[in-house]
PDB file of N, CA and C in Angstrom:
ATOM      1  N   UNK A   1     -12.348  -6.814  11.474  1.00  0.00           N
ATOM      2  CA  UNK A   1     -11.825  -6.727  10.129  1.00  0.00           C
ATOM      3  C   UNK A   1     -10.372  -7.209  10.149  1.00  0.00           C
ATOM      4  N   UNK A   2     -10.013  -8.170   9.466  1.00  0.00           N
ATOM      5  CA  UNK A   2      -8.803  -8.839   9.235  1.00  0.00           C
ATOM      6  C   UNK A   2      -7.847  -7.748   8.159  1.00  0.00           C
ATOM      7  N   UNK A   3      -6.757  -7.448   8.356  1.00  0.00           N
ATOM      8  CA  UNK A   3      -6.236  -6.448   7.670  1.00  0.00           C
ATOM      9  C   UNK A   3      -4.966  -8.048   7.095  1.00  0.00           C
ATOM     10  N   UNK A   4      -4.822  -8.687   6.030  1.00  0.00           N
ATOM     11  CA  UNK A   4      -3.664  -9.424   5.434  1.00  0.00           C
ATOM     12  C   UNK A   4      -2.766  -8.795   4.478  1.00  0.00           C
ATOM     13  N   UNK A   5      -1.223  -8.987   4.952  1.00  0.00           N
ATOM     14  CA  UNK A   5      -0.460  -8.512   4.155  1.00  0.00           C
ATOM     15  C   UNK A   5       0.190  -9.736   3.994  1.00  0.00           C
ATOM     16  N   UNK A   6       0.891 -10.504   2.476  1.00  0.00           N
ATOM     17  CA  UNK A   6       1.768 -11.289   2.560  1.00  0.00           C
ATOM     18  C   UNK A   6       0.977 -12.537   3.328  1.00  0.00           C
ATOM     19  N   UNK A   7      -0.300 -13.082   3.307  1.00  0.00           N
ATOM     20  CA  UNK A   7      -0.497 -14.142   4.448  1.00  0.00           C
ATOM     21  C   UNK A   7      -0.200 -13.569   5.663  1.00  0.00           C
ATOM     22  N   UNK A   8       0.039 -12.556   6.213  1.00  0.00           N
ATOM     23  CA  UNK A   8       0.361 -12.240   7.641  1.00  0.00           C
ATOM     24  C   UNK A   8      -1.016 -10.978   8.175  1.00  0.00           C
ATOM     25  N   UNK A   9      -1.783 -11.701   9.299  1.00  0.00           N
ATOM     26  CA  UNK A   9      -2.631 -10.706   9.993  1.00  0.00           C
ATOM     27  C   UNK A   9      -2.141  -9.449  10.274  1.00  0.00           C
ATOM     28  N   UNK A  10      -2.626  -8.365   9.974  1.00  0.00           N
ATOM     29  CA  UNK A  10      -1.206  -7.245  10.215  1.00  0.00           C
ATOM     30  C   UNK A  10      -2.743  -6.393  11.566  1.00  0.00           C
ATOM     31  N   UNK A  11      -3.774  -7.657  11.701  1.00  0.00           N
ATOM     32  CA  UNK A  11      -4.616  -6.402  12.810  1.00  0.00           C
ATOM     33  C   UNK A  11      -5.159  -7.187  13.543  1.00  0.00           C
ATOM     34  N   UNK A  12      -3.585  -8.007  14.411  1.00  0.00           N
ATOM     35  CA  UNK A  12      -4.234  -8.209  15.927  1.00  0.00           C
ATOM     36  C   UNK A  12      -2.750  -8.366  16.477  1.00  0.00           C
ATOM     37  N   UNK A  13      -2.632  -8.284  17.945  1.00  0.00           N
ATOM     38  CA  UNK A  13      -1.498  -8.262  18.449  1.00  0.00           C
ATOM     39  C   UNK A  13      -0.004  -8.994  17.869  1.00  0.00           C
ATOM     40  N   UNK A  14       1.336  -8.660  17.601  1.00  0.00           N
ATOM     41  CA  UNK A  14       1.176  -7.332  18.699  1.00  0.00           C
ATOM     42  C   UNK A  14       1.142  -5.875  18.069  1.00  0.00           C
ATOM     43  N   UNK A  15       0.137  -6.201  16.432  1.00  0.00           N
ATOM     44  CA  UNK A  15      -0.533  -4.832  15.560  1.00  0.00           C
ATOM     45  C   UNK A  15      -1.229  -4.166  16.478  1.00  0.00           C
ATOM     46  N   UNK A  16      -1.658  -3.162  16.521  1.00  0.00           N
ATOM     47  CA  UNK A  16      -2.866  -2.273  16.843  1.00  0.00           C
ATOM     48  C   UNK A  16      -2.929  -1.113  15.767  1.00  0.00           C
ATOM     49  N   UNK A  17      -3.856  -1.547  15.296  1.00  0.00           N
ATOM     50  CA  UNK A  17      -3.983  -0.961  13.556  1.00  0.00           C
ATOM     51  C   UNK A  17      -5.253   0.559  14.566  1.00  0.00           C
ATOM     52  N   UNK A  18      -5.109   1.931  13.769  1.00  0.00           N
ATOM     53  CA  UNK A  18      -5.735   2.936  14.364  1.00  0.00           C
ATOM     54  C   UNK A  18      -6.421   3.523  13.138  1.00  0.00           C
ATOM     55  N   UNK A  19      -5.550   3.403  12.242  1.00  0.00           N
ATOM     56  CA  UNK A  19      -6.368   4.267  10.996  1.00  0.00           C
ATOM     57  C   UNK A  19      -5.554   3.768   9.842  1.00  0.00           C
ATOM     58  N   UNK A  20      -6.452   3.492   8.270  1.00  0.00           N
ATOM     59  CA  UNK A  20      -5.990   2.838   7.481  1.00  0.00           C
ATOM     60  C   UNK A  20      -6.928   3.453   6.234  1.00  0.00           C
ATOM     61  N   UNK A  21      -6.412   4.052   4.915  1.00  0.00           N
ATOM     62  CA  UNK A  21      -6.498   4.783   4.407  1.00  0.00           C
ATOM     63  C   UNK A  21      -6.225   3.695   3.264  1.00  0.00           C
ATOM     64  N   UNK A  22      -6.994   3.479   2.362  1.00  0.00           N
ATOM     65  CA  UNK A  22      -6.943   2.249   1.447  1.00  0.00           C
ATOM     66  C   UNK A  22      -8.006   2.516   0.401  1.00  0.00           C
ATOM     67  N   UNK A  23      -9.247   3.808   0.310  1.00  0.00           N
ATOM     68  CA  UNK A  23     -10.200   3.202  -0.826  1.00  0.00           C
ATOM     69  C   UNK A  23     -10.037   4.202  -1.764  1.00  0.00           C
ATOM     70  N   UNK A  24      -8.949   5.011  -2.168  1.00  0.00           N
ATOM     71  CA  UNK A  24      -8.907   5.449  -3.188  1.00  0.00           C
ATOM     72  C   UNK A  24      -8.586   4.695  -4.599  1.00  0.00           C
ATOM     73  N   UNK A  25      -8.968   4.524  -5.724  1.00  0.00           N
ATOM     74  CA  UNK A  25      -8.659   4.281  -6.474  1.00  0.00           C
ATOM     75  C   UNK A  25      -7.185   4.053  -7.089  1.00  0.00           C
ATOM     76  N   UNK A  26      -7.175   2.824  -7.874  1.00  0.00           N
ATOM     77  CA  UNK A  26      -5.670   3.035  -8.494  1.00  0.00           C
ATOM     78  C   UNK A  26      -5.159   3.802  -9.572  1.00  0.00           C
ATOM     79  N   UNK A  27      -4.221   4.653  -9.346  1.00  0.00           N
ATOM     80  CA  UNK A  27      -4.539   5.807 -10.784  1.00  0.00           C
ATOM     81  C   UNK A  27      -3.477   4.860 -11.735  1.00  0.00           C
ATOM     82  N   UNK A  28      -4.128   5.405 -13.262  1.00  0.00           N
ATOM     83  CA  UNK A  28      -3.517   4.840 -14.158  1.00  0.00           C
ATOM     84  C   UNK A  28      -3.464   5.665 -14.950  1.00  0.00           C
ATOM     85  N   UNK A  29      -2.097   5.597 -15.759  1.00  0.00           N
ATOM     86  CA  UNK A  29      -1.143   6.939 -16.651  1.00  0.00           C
ATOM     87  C   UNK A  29      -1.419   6.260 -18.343  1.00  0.00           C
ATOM     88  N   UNK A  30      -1.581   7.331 -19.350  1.00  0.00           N
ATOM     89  CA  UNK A  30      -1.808   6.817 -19.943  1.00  0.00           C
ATOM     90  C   UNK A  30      -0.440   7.293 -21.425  1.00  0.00           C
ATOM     91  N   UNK A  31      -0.151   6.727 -22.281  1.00  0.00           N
ATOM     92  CA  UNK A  31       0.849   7.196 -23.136  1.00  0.00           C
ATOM     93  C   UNK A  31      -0.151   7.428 -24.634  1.00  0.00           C
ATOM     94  N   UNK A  32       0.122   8.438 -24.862  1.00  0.00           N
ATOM     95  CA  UNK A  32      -0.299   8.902 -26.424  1.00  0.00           C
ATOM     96  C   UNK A  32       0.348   8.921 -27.315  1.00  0.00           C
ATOM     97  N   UNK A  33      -0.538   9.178 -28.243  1.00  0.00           N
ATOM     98  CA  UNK A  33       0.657   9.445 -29.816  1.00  0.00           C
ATOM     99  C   UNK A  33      -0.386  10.131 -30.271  1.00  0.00           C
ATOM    100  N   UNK A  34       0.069  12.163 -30.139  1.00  0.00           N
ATOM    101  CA  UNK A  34      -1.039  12.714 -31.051  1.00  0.00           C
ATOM    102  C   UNK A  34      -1.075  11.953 -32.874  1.00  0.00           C
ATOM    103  N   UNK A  35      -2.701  12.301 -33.075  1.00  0.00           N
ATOM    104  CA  UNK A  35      -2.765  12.153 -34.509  1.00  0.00           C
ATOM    105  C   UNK A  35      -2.099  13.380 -35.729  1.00  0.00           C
ATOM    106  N   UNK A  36      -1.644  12.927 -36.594  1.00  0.00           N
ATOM    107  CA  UNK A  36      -1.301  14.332 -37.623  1.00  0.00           C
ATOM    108  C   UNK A  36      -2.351  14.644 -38.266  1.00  0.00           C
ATOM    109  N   UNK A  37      -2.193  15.789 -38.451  1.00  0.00           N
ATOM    110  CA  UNK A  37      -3.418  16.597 -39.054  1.00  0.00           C
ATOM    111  C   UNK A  37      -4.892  16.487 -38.462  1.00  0.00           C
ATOM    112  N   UNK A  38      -4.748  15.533 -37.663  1.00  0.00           N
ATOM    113  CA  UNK A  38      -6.570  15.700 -36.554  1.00  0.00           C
ATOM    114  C   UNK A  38      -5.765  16.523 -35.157  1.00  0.00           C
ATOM    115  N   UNK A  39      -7.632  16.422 -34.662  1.00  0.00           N
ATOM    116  CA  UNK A  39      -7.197  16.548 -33.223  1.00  0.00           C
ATOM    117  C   UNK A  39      -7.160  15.267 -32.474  1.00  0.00           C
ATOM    118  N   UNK A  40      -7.102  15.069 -31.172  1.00  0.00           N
ATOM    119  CA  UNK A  40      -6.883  14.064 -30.507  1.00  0.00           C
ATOM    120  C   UNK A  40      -5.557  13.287 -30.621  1.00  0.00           C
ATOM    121  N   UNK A  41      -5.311  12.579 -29.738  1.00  0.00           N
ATOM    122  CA  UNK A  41      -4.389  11.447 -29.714  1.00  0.00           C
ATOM    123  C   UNK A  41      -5.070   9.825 -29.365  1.00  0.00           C
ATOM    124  N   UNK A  42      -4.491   8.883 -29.596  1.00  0.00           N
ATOM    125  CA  UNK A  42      -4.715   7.725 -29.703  1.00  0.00           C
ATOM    126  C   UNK A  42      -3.583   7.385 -28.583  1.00  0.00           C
ATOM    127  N   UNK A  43      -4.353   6.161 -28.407  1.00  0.00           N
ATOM    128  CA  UNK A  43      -3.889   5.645 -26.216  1.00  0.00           C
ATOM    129  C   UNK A  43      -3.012   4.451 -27.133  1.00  0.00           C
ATOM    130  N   UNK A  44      -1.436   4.706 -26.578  1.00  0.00           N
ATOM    131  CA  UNK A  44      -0.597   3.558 -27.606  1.00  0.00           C
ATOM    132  C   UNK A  44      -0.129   2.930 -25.945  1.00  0.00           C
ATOM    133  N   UNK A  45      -0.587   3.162 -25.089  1.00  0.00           N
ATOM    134  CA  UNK A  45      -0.280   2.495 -24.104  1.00  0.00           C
ATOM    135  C   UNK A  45      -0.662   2.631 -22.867  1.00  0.00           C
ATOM    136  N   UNK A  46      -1.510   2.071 -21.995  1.00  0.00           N
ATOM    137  CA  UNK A  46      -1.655   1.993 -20.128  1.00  0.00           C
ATOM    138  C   UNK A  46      -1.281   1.391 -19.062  1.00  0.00           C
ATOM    139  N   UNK A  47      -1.197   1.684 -18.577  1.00  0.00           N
ATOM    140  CA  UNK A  47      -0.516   1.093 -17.135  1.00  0.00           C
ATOM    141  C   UNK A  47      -0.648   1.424 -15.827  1.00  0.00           C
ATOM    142  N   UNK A  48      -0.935   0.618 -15.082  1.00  0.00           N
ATOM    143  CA  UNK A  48      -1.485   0.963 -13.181  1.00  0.00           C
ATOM    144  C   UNK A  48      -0.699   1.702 -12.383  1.00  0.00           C
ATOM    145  N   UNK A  49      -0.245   2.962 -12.271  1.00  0.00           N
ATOM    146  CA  UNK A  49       0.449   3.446 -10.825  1.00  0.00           C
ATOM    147  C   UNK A  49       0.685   3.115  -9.943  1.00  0.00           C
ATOM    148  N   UNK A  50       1.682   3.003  -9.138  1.00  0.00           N
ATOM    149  CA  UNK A  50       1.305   2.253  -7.584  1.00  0.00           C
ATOM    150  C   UNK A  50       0.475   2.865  -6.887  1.00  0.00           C
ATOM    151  N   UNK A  51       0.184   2.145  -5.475  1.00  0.00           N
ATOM    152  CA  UNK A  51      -0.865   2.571  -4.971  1.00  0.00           C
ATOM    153  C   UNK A  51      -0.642   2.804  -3.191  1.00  0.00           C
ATOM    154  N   UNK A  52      -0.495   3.587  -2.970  1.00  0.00           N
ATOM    155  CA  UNK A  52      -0.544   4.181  -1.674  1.00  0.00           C
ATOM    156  C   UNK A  52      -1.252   3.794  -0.708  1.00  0.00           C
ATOM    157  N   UNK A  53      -0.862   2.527   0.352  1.00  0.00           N
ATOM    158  CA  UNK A  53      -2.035   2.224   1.380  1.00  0.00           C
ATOM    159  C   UNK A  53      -1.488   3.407   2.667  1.00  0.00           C
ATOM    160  N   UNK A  54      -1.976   4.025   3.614  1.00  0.00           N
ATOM    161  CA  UNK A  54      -1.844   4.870   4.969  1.00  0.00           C
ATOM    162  C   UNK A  54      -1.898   4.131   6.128  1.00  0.00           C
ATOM    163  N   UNK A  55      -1.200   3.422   6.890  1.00  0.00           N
ATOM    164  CA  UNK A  55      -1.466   1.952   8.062  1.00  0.00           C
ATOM    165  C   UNK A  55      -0.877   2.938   9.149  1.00  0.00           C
ATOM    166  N   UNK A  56      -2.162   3.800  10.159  1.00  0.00           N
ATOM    167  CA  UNK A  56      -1.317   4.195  11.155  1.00  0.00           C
ATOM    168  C   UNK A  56      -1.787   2.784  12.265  1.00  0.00           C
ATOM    169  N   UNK A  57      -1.050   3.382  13.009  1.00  0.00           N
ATOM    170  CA  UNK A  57      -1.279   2.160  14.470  1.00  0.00           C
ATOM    171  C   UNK A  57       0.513   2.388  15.154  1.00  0.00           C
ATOM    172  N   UNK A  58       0.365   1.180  16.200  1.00  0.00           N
ATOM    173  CA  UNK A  58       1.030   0.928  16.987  1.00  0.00           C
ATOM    174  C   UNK A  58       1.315  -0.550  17.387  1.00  0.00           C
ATOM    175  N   UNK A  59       2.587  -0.529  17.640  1.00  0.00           N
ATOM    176  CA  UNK A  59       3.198  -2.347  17.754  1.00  0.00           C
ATOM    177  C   UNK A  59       3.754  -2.132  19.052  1.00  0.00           C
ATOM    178  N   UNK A  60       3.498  -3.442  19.977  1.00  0.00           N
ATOM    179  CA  UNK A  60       3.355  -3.576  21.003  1.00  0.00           C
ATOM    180  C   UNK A  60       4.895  -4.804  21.005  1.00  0.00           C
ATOM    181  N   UNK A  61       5.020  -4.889  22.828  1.00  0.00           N
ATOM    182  CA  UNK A  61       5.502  -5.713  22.825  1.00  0.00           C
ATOM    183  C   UNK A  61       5.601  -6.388  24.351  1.00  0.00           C
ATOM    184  N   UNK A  62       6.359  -7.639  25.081  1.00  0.00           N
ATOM    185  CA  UNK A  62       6.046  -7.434  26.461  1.00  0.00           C
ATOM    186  C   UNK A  62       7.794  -7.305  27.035  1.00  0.00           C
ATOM    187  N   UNK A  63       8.343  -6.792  26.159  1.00  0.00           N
ATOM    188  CA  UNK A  63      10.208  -6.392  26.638  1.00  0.00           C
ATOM    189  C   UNK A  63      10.398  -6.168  25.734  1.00  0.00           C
ATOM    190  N   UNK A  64      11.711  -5.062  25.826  1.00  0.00           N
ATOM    191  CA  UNK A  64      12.169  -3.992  25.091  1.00  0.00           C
ATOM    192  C   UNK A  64      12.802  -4.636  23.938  1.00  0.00           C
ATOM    193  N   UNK A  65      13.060  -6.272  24.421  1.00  0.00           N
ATOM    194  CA  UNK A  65      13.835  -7.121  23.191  1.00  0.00           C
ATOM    195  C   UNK A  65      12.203  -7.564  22.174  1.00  0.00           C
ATOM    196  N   UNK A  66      11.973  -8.046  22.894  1.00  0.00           N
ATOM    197  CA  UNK A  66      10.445  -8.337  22.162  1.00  0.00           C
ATOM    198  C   UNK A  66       9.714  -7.189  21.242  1.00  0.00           C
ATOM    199  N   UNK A  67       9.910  -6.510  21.798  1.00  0.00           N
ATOM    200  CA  UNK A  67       9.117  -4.706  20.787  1.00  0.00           C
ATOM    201  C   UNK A  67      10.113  -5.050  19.856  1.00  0.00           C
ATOM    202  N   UNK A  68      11.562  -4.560  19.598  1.00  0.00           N
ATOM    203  CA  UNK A  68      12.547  -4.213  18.821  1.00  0.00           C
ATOM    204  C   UNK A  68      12.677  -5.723  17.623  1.00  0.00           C
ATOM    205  N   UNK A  69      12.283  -7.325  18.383  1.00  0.00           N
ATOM    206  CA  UNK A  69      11.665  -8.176  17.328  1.00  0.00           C
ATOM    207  C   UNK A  69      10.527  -7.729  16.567  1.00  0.00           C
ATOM    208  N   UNK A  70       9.612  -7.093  17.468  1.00  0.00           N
ATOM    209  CA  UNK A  70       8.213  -7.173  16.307  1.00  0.00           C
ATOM    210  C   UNK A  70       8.371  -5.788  15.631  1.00  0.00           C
ATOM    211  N   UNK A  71       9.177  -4.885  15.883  1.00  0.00           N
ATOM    212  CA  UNK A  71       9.320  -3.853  15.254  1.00  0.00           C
ATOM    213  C   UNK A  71      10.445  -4.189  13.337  1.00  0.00           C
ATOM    214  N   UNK A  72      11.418  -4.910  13.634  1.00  0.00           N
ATOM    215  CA  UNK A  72      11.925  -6.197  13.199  1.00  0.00           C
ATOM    216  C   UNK A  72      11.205  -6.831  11.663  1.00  0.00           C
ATOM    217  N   UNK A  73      10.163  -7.296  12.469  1.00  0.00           N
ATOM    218  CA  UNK A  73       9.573  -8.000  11.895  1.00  0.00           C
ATOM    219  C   UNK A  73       8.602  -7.593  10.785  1.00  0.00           C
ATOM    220  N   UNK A  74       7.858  -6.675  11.188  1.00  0.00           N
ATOM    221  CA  UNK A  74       7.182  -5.417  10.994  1.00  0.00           C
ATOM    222  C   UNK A  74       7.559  -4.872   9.456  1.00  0.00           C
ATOM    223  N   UNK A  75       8.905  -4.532   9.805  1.00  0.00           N
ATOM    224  CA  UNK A  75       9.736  -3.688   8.699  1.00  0.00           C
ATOM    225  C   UNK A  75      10.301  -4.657   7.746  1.00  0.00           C
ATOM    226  N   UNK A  76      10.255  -6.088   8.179  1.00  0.00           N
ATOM    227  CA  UNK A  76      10.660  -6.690   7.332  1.00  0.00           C
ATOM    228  C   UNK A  76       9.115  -7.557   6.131  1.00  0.00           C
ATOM    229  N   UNK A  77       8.204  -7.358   6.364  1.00  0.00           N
ATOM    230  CA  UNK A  77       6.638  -7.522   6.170  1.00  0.00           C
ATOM    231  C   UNK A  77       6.693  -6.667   5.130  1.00  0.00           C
ATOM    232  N   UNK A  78       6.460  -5.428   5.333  1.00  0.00           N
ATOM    233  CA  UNK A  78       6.450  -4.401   4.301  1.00  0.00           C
ATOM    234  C   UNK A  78       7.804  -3.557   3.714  1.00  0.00           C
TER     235      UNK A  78
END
C-alpha cells in the first residue's frame, strides 16, 4: 500500500509506516437560523472540519546526519 502525501511516498524507506488511522469520516458543522414561531431551524450554511489522519511509524537513517536530514525533511512534508 502506497501511503502519498504532497506527491511524496511517505511508506517506503527511509518511512516505516506502523499504524495509520485514516477511515473515519469527515465531520461537517452546520450553521442555523432557528425559524420564528415554528419549530426547527433552517441550514443557512455547511462546511467540512478538518480531518485528523494518525501516521505512527519510524524514520530511519544510515548516520546521525542522515536521520536528522530525513527527520528534516519529514517535518517539512507535513
Amino acid at each position: 500500500m502506497d501511503i502519498l502525501f504532497d506527491g511524496t511516498n511517505i511508506s517506503q524507506s527511509p518511512y516505516i509506516v506502523k499504524n495509520i488511522k485514516h477511515d473515519s469520516s469527515i465531520p461537517k458543522s452546520f450553521n442555523l437560523a432557528d425559524l420564528a414561531r415554528e419549530r426547527g431551524s433552517i441550514i443557512v450554511n455547511s462546511e467540512y472540519e478538518s480531518k485528523e489522519i494518525i501516521l505512527e511509524g519510524i524514520i530511519t537513517g544510515t548516520s546521525n546526519n542522515n536521520l536528522e536530514s530525513n527527520i528534516d525533511t519529514f517535518k517539512e512534508l507535513l
